[in-house]
PDB file of N, CA and C in Angstrom:
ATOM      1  N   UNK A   1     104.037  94.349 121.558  1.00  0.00           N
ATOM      2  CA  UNK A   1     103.397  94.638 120.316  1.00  0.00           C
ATOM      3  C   UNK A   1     101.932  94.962 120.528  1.00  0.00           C
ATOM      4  N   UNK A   2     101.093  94.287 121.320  1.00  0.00           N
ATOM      5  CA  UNK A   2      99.952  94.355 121.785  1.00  0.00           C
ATOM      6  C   UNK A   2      99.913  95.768 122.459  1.00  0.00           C
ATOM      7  N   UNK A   3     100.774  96.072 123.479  1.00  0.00           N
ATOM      8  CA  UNK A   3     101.016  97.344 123.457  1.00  0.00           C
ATOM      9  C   UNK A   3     100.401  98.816 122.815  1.00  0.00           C
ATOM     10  N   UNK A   4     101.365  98.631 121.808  1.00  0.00           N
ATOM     11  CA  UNK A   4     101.694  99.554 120.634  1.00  0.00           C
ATOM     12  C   UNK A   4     100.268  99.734 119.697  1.00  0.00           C
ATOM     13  N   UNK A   5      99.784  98.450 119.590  1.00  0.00           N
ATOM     14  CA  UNK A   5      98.593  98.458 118.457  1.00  0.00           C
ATOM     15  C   UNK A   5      97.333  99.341 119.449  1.00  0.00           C
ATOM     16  N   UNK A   6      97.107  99.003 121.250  1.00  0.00           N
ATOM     17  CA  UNK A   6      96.295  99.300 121.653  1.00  0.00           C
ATOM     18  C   UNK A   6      96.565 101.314 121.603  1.00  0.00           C
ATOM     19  N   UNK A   7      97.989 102.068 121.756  1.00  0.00           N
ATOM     20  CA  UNK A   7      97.783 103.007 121.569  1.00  0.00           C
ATOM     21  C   UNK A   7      97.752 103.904 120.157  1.00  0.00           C
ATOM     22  N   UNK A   8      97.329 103.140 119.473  1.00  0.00           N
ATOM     23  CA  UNK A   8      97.487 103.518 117.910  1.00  0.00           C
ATOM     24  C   UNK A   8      98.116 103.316 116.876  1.00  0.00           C
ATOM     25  N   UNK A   9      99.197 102.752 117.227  1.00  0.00           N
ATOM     26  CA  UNK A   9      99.640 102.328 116.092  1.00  0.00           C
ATOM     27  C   UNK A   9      99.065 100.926 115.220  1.00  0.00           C
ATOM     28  N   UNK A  10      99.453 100.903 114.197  1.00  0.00           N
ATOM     29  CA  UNK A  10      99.426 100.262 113.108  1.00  0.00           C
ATOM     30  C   UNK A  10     100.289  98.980 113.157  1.00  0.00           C
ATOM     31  N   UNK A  11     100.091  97.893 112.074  1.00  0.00           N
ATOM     32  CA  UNK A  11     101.064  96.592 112.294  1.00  0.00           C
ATOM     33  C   UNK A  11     101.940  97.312 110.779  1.00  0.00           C
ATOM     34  N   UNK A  12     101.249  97.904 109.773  1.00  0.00           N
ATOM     35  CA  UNK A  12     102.534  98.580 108.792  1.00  0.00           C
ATOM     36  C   UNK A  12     103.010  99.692 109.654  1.00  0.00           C
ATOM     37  N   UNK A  13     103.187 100.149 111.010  1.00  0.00           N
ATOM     38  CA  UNK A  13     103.911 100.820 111.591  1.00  0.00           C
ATOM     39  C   UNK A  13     104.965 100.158 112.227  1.00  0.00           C
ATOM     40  N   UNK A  14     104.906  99.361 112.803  1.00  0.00           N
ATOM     41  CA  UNK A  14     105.538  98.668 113.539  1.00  0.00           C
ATOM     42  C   UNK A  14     106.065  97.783 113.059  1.00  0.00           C
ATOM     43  N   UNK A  15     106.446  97.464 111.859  1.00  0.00           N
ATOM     44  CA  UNK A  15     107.122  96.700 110.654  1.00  0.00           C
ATOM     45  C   UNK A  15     107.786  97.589 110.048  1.00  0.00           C
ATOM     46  N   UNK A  16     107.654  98.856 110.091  1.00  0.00           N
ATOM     47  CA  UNK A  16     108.769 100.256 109.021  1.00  0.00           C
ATOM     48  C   UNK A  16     109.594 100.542 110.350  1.00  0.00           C
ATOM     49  N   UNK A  17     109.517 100.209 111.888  1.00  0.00           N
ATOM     50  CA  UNK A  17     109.912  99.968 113.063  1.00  0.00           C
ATOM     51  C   UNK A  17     111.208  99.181 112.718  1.00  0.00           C
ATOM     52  N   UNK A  18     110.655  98.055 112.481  1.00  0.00           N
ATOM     53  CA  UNK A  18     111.742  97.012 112.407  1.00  0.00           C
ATOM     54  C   UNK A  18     112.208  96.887 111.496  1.00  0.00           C
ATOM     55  N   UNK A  19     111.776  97.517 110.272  1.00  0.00           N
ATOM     56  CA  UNK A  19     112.708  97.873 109.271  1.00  0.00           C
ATOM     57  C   UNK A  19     113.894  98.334 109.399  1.00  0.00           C
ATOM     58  N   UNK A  20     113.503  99.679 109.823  1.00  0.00           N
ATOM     59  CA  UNK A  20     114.400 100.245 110.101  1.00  0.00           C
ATOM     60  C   UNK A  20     115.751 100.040 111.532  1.00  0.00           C
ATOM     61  N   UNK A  21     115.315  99.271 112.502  1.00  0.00           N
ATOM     62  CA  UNK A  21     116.093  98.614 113.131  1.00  0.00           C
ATOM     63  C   UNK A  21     116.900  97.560 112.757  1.00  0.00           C
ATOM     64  N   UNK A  22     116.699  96.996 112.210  1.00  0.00           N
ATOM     65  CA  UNK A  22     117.496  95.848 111.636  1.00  0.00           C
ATOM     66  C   UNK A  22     118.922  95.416 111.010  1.00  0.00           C
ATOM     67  N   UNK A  23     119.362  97.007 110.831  1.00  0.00           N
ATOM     68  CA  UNK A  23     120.668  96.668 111.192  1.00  0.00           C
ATOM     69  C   UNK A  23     121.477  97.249 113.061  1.00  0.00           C
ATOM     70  N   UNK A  24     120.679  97.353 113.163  1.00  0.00           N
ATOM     71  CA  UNK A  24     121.256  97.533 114.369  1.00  0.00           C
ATOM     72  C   UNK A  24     121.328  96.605 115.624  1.00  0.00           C
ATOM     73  N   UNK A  25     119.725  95.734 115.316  1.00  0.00           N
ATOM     74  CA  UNK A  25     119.551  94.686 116.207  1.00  0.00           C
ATOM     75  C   UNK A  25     119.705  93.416 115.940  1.00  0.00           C
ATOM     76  N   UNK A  26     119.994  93.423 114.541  1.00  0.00           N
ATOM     77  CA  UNK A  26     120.249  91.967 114.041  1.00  0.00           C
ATOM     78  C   UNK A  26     119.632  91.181 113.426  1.00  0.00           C
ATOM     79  N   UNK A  27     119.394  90.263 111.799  1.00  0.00           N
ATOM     80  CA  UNK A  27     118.598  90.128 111.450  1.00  0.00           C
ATOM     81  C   UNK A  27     117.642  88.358 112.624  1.00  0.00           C
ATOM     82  N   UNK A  28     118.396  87.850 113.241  1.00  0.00           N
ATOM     83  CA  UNK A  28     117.473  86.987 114.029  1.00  0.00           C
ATOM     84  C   UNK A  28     116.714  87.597 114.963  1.00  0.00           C
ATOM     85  N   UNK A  29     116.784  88.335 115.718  1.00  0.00           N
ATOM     86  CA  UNK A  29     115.999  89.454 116.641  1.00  0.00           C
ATOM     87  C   UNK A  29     115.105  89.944 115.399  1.00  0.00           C
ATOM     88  N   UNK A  30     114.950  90.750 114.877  1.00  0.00           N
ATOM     89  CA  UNK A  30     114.092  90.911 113.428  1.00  0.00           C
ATOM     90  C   UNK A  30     113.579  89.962 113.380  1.00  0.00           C
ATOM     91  N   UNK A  31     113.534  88.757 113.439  1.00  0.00           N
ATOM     92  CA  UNK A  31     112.529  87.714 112.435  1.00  0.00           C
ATOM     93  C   UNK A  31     111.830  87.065 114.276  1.00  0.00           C
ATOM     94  N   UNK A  32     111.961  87.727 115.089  1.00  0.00           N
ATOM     95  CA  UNK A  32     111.510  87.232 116.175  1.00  0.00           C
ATOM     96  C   UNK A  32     110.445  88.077 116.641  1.00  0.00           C
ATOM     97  N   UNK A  33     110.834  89.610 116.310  1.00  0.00           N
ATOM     98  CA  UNK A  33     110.427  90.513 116.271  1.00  0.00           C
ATOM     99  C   UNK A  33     109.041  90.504 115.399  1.00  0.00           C
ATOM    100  N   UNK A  34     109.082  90.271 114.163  1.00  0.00           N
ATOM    101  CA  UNK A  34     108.146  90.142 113.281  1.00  0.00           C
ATOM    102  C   UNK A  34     107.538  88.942 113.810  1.00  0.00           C
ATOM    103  N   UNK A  35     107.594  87.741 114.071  1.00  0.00           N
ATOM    104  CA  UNK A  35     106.650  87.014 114.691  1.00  0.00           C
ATOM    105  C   UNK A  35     105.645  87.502 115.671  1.00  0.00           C
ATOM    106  N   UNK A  36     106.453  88.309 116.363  1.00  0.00           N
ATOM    107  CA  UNK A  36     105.551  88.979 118.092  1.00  0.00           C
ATOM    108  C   UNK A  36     104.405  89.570 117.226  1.00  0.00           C
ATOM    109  N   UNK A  37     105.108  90.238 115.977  1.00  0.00           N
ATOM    110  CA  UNK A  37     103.914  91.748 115.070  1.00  0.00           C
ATOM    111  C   UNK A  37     103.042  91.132 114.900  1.00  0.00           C
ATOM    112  N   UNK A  38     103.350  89.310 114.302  1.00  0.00           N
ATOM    113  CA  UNK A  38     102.267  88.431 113.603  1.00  0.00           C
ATOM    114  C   UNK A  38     101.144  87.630 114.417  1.00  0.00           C
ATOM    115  N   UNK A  39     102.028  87.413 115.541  1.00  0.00           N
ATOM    116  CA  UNK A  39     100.891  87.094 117.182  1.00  0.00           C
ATOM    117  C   UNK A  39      99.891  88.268 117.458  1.00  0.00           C
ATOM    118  N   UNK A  40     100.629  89.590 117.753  1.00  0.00           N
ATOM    119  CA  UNK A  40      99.441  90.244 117.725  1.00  0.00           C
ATOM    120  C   UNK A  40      99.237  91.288 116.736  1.00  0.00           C
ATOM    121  N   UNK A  41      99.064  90.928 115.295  1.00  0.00           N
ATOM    122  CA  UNK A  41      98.353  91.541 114.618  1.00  0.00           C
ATOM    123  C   UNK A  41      98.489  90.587 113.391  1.00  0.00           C
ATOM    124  N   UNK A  42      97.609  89.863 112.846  1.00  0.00           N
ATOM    125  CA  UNK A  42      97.837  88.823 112.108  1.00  0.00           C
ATOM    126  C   UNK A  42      97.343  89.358 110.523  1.00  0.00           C
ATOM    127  N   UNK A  43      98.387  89.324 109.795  1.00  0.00           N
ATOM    128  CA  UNK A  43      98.100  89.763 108.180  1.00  0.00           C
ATOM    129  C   UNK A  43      97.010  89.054 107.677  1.00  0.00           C
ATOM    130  N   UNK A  44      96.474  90.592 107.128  1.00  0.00           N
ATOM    131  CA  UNK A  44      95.071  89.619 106.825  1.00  0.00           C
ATOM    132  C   UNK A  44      95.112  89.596 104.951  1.00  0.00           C
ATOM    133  N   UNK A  45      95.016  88.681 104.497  1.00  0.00           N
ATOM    134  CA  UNK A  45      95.496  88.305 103.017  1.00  0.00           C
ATOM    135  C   UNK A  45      93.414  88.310 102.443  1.00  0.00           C
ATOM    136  N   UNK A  46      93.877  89.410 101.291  1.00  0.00           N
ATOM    137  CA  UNK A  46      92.614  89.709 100.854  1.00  0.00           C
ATOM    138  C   UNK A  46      92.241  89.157  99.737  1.00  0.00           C
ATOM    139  N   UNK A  47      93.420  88.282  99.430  1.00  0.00           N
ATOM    140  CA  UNK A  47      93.145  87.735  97.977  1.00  0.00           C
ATOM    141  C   UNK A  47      92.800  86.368  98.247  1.00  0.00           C
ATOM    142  N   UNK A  48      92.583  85.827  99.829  1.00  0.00           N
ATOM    143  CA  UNK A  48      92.006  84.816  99.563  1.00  0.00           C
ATOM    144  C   UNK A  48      90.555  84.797 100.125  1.00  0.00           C
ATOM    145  N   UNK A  49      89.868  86.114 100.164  1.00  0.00           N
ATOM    146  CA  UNK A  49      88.742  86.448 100.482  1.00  0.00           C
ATOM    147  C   UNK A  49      87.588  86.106  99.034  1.00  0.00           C
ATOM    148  N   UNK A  50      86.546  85.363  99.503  1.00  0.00           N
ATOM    149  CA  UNK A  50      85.911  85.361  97.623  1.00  0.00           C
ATOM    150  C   UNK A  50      84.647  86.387  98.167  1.00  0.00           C
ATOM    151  N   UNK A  51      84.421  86.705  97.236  1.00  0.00           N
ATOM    152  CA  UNK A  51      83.320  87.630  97.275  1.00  0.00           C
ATOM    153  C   UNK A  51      81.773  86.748  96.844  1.00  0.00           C
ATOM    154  N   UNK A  52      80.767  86.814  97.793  1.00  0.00           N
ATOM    155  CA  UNK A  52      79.980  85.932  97.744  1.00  0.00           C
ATOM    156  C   UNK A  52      78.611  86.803  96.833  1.00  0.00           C
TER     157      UNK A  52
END
């Protein structure tokens, strides 16, 4: 995953990735998969940002 992000891609790329794999690889591989995305590229949640 670290990989992927260093040659350009995106973590909403690489999640429409495993979207779209997921029936093919299985949904536990998928949710293992999405962990690796979340190790290296960690969602960044803007709504718990306050504006100072």
């Amino acid at each position: 995953m670290a990989a992927n992000l260093h040659v350009g891609n995106t973590r909403a790329d690489l999640i429409t990735v495993l979207t779209a794999l997921l029936p093919f690889i299985g949904y536990p591989r998928t949710l293992n998969a999405l962990a690796a995305v979340n190790d290296a590229a960690p969602a960044t949640d803007i709504s718990s940002k306050k504006d100072s």
